[in-house]
Protein backbone atom coordinates (compact mmCIF):
# COMPACT_ATOMS: atom_id res chain seq x y z
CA UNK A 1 21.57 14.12 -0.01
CA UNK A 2 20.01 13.25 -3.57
CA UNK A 3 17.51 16.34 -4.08
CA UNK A 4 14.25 15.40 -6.32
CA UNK A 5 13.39 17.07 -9.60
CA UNK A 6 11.96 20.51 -9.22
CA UNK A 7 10.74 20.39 -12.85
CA UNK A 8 8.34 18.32 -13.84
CA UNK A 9 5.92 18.04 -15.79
CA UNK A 10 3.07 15.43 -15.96
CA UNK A 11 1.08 14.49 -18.92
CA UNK A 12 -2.59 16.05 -18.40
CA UNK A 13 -4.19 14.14 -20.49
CA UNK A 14 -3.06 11.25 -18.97
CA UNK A 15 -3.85 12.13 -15.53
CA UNK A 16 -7.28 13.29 -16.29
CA UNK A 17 -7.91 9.55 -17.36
CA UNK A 18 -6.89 7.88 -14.44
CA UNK A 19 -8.85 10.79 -12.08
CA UNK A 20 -11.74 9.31 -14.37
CA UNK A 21 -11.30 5.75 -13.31
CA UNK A 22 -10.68 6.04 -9.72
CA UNK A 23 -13.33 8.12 -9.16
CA UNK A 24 -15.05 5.00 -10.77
CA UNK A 25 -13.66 2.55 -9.18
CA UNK A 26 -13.98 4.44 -5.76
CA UNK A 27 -17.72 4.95 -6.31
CA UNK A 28 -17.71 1.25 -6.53
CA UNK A 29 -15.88 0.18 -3.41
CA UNK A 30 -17.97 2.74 -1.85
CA UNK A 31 -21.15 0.77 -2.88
CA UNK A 32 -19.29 -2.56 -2.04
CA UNK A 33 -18.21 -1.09 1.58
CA UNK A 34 -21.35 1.23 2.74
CA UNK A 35 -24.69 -0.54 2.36
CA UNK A 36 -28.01 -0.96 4.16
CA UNK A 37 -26.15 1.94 6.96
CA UNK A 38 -23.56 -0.65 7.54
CA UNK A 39 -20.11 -1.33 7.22
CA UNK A 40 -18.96 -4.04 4.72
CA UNK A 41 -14.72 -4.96 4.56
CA UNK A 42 -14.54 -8.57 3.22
CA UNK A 43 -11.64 -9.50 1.79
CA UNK A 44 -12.29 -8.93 -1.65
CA UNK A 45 -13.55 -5.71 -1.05
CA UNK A 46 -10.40 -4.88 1.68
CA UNK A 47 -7.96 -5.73 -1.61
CA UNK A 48 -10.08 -3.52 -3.86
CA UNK A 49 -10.15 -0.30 -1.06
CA UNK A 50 -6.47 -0.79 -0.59
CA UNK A 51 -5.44 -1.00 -4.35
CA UNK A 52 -7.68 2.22 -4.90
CA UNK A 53 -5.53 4.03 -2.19
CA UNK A 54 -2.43 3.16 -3.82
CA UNK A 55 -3.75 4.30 -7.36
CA UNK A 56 -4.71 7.80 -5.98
CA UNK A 57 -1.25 7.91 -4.03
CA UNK A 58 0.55 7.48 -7.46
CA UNK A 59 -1.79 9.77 -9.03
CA UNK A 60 -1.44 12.40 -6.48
CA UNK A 61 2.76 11.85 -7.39
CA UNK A 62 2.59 12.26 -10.56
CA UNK A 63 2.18 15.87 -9.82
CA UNK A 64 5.05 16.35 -8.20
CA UNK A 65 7.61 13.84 -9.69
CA UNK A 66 8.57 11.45 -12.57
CA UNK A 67 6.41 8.02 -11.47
CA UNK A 68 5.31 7.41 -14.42
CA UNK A 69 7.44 3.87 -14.87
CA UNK A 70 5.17 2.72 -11.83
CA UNK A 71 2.33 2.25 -14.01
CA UNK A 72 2.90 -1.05 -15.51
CA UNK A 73 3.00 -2.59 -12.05
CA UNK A 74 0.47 -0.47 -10.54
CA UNK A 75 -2.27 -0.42 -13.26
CA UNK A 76 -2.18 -4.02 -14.18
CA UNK A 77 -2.76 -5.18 -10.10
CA UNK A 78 -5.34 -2.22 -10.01
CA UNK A 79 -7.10 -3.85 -13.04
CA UNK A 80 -7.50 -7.63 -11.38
CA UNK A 81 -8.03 -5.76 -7.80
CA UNK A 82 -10.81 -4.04 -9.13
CA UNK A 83 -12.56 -7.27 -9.34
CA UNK A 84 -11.67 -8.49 -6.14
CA UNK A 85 -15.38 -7.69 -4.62
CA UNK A 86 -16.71 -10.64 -6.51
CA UNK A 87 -14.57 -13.01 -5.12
CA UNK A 88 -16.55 -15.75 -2.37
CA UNK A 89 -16.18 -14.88 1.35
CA UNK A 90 -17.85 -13.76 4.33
CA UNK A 91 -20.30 -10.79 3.98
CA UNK A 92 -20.87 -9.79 7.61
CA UNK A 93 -21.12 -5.93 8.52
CA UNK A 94 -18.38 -4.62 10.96
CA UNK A 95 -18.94 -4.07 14.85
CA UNK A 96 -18.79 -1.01 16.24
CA UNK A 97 -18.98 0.49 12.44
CA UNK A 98 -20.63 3.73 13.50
CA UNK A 99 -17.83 4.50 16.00
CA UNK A 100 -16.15 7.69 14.49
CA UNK A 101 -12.27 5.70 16.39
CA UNK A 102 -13.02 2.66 13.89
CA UNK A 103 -13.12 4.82 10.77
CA UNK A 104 -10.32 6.62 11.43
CA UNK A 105 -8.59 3.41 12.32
CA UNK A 106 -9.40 1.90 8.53
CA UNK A 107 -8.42 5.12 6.75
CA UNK A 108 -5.16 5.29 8.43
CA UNK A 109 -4.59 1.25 7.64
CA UNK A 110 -5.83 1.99 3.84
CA UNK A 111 -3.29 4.98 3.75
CA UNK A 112 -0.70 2.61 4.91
CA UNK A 113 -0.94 -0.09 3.15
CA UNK A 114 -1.49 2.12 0.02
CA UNK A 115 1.82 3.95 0.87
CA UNK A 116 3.16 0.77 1.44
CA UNK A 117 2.00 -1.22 -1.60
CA UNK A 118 3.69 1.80 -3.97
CA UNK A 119 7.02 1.69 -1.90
CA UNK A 120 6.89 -2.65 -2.93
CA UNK A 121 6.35 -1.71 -6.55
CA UNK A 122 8.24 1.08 -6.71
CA UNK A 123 11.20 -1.28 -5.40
CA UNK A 124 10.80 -3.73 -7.94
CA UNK A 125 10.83 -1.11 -10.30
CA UNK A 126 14.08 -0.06 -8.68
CA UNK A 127 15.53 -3.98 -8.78
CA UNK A 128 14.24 -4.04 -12.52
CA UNK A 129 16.20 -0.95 -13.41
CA UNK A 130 19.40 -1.96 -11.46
CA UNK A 131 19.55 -5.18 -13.53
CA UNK A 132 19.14 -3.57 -16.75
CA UNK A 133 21.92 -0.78 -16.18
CA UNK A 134 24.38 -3.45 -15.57
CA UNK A 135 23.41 -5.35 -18.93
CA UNK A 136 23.49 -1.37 -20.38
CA UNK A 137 20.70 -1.63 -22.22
CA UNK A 138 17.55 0.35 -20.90
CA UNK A 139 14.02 -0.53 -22.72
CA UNK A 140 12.30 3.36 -23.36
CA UNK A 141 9.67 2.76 -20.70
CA UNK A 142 12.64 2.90 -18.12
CA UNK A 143 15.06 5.38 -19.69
CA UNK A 144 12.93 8.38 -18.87
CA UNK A 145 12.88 7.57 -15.10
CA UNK A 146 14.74 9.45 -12.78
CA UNK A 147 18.57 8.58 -11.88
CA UNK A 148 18.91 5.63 -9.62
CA UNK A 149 19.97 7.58 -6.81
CA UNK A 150 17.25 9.93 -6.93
CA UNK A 151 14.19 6.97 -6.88
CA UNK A 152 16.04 5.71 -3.68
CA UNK A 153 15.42 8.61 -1.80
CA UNK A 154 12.01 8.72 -3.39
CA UNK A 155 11.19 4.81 -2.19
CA UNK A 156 12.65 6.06 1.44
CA UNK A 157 10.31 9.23 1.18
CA UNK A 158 7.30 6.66 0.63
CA UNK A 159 8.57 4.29 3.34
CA UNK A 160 9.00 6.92 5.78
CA UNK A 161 5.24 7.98 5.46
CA UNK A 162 3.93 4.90 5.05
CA UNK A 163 5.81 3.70 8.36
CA UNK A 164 4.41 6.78 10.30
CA UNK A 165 1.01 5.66 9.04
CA UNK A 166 1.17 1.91 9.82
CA UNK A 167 2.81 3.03 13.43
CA UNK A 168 -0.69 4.64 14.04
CA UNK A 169 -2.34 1.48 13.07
CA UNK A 170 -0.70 -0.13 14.76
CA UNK A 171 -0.51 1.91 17.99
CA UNK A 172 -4.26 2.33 18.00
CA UNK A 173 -4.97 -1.06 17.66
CA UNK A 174 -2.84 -2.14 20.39
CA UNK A 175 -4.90 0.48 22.77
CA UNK A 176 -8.12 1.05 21.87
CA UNK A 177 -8.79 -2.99 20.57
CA UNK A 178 -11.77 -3.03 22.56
CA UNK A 179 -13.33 0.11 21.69
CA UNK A 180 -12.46 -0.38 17.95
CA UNK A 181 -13.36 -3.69 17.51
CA UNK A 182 -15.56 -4.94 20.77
CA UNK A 183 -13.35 -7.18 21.74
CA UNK A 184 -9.87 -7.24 24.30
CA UNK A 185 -6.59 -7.41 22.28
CA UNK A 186 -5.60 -10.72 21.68
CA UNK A 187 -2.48 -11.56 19.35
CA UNK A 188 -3.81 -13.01 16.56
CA UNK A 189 -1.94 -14.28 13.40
CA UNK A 190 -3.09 -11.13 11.97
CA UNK A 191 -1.40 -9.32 15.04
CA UNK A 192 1.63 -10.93 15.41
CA UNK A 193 2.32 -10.95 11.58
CA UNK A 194 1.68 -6.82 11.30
CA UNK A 195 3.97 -6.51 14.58
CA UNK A 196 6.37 -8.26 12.51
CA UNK A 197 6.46 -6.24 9.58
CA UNK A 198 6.26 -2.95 11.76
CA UNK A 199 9.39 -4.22 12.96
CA UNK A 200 10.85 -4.87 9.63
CA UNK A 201 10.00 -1.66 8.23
CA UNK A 202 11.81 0.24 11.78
CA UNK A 203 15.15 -2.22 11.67
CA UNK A 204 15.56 -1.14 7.42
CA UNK A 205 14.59 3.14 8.33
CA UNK A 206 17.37 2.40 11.04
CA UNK A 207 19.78 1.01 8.77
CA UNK A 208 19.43 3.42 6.40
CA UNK A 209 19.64 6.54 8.70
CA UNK A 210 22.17 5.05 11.00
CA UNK A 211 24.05 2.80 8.60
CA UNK A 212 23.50 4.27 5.05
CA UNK A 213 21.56 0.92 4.09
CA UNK A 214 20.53 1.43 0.19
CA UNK A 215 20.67 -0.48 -3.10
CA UNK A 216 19.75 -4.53 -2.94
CA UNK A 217 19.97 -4.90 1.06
CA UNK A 218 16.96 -1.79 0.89
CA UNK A 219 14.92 -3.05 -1.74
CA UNK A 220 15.08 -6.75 0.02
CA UNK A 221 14.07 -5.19 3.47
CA UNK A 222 10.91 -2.97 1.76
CA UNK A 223 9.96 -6.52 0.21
CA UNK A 224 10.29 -8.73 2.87
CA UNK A 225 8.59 -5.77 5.03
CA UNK A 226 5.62 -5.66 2.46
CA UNK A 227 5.16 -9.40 2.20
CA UNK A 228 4.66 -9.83 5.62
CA UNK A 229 2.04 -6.83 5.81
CA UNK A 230 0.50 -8.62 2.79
CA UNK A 231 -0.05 -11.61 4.97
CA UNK A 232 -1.06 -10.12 8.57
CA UNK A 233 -3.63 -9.02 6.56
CA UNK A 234 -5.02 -10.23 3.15
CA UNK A 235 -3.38 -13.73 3.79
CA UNK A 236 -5.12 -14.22 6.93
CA UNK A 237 -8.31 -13.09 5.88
CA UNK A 238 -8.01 -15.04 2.92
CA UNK A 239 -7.91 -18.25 4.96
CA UNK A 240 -10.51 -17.14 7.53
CA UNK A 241 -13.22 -16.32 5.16
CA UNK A 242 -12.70 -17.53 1.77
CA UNK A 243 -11.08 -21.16 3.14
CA UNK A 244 -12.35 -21.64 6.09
CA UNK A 245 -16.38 -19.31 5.61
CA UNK A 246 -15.93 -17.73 8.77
């Protein structure tokens, strides 16, 4: 087993800048989602929630290990996602939105598609610095990143939680539809597609527990897993209420 750093140390100043701006950028979503003592997740404002998740996740790392090569992916999509609240779509409140079953239900989601979103960007990071150590030449912003080996069993670290997380989604949904959302269950394109990647994300933690799965075969199942997630949900909803104006 590939242990983690024990040592180190993350740059302060930096870290006190990005506290700065998601504090920002959460008091914004929080205006976007909570207004007139109702509950607004539109599309645009879904994408903005679930990129501020996975900014705090990777700020919250930082402390404790060497992501700091995740920023250019994760900052840049932050950036555009911050915006997202302005894009056109449906503005209608959420049912059941004072039910204390539904907010738990969309902080778990957020925290698993946050964990999620950094295990996708933290494997093309990985694919990124697998193609430059076979060319031998490493650009500085990836030869200060931890060995290979070690950011494997960090990505499976991030998978592992983020699968626990999405399996509560998941589960919840599946039993308490009705309750949550005011409606029976009904399998949905939304539905099937998050079943899908639920099972995507099981069938690559069994292959790399039972089978040792890692390098290209692991970083294909994380982004096949996270591509599908990225449609049960933002894809669909993109359809249904920017497309379509339902």
């Amino acid at each position: 087993m590939i242990e983690l750093p024990t040592r180190w140390h993350p740059a302060w100043g930096e870290q006190a800048i990005v506290a700065a701006i998601v504090l920002l950028h959460a008091w914004s979503v929080g205006l976007a989602v909570f207004r007139d003592g109702k509950v607004f997740l539109g599309v645009g404002v879904a994408m903005s929630a679930i990129v501020m998740v996975t900014v705090i996740i990777h700020w919250l790392g930082n402390f404790f290990y060497n992501l700091r090569g995740l920023q250019l992916l994760v900052f840049p999509v932050a950036a555009v996602c911050a915006l997202a609240p302005a894009v056109p779509g449906t503005d209608h409140p959420m049912p059941n939105a004072g039910v204390a079953m539904l907010t738990a239900h969309v902080i778990v989601a957020l925290l698993a598609y946050g964990l999620l979103t950094i295990a996708a960007l933290h494997a093309l990071l990985l694919s990124a610095l697998d193609r430059k150590l076979r060319t031998g030449a490493l650009p500085p912003v990836l030869a200060g990143l931890p060995p290979l080996l070690t950011m494997e069993t960090m990505l499976f670290r991030i998978i592992v939680a983020g699968f626990v997380l999405l399996s509560a989604t998941v589960l919840s949904g599946l039993l308490f539809s009705e309750e949550l959302f005011g409606m029976p269950l009904t399998f949905t394109h939304k539905n099937v597609f998050t079943l899908i990647s639920w099972t995507i994300f099981a069938a690559l933690l069994v292959g790399r527990f039972l089978f040792g799965w890692r390098g290209r075969i692991a970083l294909r199942w994380t982004l096949w897993g996270f591509g599908v997630l990225l449609v049960a949900y933002l894809g669909t909803r993109v359809v249904v209420e920017v497309l379509l104006g339902r």
